[in-house]
C-alpha atoms as a PDB file:
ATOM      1  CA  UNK A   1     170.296  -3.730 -16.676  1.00  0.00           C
ATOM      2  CA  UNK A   2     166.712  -2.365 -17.469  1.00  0.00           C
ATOM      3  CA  UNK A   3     164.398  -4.945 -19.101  1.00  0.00           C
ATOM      4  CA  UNK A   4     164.365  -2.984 -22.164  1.00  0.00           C
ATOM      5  CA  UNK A   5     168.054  -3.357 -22.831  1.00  0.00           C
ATOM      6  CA  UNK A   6     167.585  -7.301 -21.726  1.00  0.00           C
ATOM      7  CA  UNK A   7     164.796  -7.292 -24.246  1.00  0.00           C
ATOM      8  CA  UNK A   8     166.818  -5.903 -27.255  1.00  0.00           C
ATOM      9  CA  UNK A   9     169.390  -7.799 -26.301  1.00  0.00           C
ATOM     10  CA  UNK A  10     167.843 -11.142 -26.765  1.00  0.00           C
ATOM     11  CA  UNK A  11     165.942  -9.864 -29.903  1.00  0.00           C
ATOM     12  CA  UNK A  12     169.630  -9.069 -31.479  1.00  0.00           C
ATOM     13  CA  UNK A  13     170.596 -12.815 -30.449  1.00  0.00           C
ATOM     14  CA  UNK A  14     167.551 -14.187 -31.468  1.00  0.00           C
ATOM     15  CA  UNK A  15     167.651 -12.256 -35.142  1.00  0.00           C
ATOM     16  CA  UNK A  16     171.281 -13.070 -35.495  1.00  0.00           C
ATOM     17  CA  UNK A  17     170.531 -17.041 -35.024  1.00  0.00           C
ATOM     18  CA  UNK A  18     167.973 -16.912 -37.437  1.00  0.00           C
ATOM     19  CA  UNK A  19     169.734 -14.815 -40.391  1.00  0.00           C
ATOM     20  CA  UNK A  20     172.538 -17.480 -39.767  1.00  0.00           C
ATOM     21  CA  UNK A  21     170.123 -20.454 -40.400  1.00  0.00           C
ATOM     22  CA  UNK A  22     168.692 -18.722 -43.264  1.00  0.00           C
ATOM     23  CA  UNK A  23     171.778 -18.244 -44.756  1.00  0.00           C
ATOM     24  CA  UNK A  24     173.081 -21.476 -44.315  1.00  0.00           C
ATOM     25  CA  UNK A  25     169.840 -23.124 -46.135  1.00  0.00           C
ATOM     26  CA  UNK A  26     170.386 -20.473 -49.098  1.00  0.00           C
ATOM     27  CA  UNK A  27     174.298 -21.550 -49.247  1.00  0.00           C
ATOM     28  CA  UNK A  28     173.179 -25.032 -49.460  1.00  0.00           C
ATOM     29  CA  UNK A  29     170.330 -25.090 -52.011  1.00  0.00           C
ATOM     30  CA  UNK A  30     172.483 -22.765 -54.199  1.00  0.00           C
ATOM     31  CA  UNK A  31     175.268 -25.630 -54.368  1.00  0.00           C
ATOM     32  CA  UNK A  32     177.397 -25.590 -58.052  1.00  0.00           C
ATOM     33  CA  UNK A  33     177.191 -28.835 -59.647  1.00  0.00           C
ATOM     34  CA  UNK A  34     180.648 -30.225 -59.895  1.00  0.00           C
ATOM     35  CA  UNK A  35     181.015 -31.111 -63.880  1.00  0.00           C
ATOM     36  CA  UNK A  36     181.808 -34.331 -65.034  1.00  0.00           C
ATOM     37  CA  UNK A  37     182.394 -35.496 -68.529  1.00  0.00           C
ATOM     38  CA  UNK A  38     181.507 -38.719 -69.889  1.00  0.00           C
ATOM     39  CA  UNK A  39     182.601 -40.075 -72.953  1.00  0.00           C
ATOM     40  CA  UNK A  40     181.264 -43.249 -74.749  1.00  0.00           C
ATOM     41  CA  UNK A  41     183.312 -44.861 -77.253  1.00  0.00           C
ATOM     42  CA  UNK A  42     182.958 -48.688 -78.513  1.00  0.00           C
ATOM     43  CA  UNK A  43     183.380 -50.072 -75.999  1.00  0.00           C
ATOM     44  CA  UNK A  44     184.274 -48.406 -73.740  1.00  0.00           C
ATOM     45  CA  UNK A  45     183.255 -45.470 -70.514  1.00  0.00           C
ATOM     46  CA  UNK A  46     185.547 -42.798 -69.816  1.00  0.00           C
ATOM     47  CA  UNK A  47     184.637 -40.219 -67.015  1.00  0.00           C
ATOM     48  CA  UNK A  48     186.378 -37.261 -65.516  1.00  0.00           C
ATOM     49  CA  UNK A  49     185.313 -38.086 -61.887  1.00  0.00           C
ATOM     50  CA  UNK A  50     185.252 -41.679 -60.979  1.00  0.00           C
ATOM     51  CA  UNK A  51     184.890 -41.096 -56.498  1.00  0.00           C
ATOM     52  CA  UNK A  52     181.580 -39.014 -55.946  1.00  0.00           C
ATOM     53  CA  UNK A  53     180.486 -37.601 -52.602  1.00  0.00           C
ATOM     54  CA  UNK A  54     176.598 -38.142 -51.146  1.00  0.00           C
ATOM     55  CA  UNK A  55     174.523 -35.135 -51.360  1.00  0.00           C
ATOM     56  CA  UNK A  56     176.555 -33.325 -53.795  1.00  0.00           C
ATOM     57  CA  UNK A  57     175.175 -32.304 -57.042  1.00  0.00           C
ATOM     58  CA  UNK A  58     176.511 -33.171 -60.016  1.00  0.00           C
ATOM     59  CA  UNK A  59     175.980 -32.173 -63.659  1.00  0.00           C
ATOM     60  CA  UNK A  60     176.919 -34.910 -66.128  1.00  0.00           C
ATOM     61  CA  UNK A  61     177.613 -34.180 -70.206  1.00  0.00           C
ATOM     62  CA  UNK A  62     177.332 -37.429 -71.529  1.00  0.00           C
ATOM     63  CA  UNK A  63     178.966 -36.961 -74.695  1.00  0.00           C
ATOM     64  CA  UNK A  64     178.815 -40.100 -77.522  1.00  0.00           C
ATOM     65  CA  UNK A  65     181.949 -40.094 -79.908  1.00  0.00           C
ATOM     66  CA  UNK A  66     181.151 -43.636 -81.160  1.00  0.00           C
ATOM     67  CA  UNK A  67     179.696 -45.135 -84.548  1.00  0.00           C
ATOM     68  CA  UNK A  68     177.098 -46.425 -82.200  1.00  0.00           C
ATOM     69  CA  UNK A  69     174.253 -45.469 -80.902  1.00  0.00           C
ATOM     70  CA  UNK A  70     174.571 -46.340 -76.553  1.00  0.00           C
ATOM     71  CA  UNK A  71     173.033 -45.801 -73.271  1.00  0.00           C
ATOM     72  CA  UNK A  72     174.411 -44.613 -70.288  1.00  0.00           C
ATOM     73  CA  UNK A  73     173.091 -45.566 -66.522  1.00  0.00           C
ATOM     74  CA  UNK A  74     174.289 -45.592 -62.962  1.00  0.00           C
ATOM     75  CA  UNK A  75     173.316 -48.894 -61.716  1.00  0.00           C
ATOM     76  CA  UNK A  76     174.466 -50.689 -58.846  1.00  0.00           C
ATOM     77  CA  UNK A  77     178.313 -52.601 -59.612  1.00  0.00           C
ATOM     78  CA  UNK A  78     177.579 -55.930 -61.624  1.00  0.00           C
ATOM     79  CA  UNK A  79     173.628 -55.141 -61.768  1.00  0.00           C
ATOM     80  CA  UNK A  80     172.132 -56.223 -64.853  1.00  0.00           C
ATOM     81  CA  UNK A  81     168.199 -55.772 -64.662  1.00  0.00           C
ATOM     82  CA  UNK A  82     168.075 -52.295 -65.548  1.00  0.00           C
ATOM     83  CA  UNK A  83     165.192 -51.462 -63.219  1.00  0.00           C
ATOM     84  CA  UNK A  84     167.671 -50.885 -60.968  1.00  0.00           C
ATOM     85  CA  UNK A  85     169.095 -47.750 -62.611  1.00  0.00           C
ATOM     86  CA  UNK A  86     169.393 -44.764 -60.307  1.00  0.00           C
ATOM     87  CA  UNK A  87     169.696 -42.585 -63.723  1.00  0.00           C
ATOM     88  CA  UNK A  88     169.071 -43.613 -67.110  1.00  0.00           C
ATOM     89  CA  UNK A  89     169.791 -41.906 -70.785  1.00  0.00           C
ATOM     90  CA  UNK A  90     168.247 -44.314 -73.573  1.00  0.00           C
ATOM     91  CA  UNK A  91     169.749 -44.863 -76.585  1.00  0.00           C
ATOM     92  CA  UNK A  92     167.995 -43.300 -78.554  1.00  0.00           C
ATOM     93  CA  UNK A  93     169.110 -39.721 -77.045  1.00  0.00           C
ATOM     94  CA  UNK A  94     172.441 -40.819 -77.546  1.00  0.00           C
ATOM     95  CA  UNK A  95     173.206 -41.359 -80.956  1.00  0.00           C
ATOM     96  CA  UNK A  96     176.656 -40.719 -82.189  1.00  0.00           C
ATOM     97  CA  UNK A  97     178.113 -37.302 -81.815  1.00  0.00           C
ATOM     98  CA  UNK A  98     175.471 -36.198 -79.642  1.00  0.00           C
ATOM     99  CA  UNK A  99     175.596 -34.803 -76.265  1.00  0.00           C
ATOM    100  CA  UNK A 100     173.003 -35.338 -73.205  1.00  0.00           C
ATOM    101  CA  UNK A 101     173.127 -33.540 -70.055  1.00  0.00           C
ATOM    102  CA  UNK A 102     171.703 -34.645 -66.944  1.00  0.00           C
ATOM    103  CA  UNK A 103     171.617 -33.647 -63.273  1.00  0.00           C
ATOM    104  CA  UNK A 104     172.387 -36.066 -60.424  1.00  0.00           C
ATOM    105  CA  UNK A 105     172.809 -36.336 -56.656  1.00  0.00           C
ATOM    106  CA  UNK A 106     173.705 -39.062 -55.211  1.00  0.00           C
ATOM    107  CA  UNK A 107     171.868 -39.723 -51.641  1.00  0.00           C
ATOM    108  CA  UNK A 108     173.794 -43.074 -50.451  1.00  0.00           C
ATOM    109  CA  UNK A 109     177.153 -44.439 -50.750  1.00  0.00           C
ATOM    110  CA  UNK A 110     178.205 -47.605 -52.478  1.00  0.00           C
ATOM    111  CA  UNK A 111     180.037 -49.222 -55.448  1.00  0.00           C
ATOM    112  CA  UNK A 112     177.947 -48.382 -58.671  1.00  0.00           C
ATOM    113  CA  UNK A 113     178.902 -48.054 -61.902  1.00  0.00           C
ATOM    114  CA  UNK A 114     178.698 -45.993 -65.121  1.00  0.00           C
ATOM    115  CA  UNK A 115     177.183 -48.546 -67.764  1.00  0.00           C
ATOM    116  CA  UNK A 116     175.664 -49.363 -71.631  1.00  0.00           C
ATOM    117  CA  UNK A 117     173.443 -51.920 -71.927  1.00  0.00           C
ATOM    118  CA  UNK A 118     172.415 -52.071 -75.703  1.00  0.00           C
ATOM    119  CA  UNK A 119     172.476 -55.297 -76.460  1.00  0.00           C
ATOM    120  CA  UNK A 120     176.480 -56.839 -76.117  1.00  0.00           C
ATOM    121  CA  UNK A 121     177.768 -53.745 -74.834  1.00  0.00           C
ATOM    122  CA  UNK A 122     178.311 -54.242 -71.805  1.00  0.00           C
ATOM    123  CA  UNK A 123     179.384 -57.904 -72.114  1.00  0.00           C
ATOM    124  CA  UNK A 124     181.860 -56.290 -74.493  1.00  0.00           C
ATOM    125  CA  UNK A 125     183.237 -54.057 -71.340  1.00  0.00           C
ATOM    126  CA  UNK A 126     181.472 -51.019 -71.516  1.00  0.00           C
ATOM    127  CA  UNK A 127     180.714 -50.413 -67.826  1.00  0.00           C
ATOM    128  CA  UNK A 128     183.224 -48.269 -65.405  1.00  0.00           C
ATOM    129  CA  UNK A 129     183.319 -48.826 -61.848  1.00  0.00           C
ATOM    130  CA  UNK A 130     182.331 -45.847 -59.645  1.00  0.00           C
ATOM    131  CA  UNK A 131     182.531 -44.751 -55.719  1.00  0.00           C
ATOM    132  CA  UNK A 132     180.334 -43.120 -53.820  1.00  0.00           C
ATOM    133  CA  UNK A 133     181.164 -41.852 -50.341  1.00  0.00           C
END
């Protein structure tokens, strides 16, 4: 085998391996959300997805059919200081009959939770336990 076929061999390997990576990084940053639909009643969470897998993305419509105004957070399970949200839609972008939409990917596992905390909300229940894995 002449050096120049070697050569254009390798090249061909070489070109191949990196196409492959490329591709593979495209595929990945070009990942569909997976929808999930959240609905806040008094007083109450309801979501379409409850088990969520790290580093997927996921697009949540956050939709308030309620005669109150409420937030909606991912905090972890039982958390109450609020600091501690991983994502957080205030209250006053969720008044009733309107619908937020927000983008999320989770990057570790745990227990969490879906949750309002307007003042006696969530005392009242409205909180709805979520796994990541």
């Amino acid at each position: 085998m002449s050096k120049s076929h070697l050569f254009s061999i390798v090249l061909v390997v070489v070109a191949a391996f990196v196409l492959s990576a490329c591709g593979g990084a495209t595929a990945q940053a070009a990942k569909k959300p997976v929808d999930v639909q959240i609905t806040l009643t008094e007083f109450k969470i309801e979501s379409s997805v409850t088990d969520f897998t790290v580093g997927t993305p996921y697009h949540f419509a956050i939709t308030n059919k309620g005669a109150l105004a409420h937030d909606w957070m991912i905090m972890p399970r039982g958390e109450q200081d609020e600091s501690k949200a991983l994502i957080k839609v205030e209250d006053t972008d969720l008044q009733p009959n309107q619908t937020v939409m927000r983008d999320f990917t989770f990057t570790q596992p745990g227990d969490l939770e879906f949750a309002c905390h307007v003042q006696g909300h969530y005392e009242a229940g409205m909180h709805t336990p979520i796994t990541v894995k």
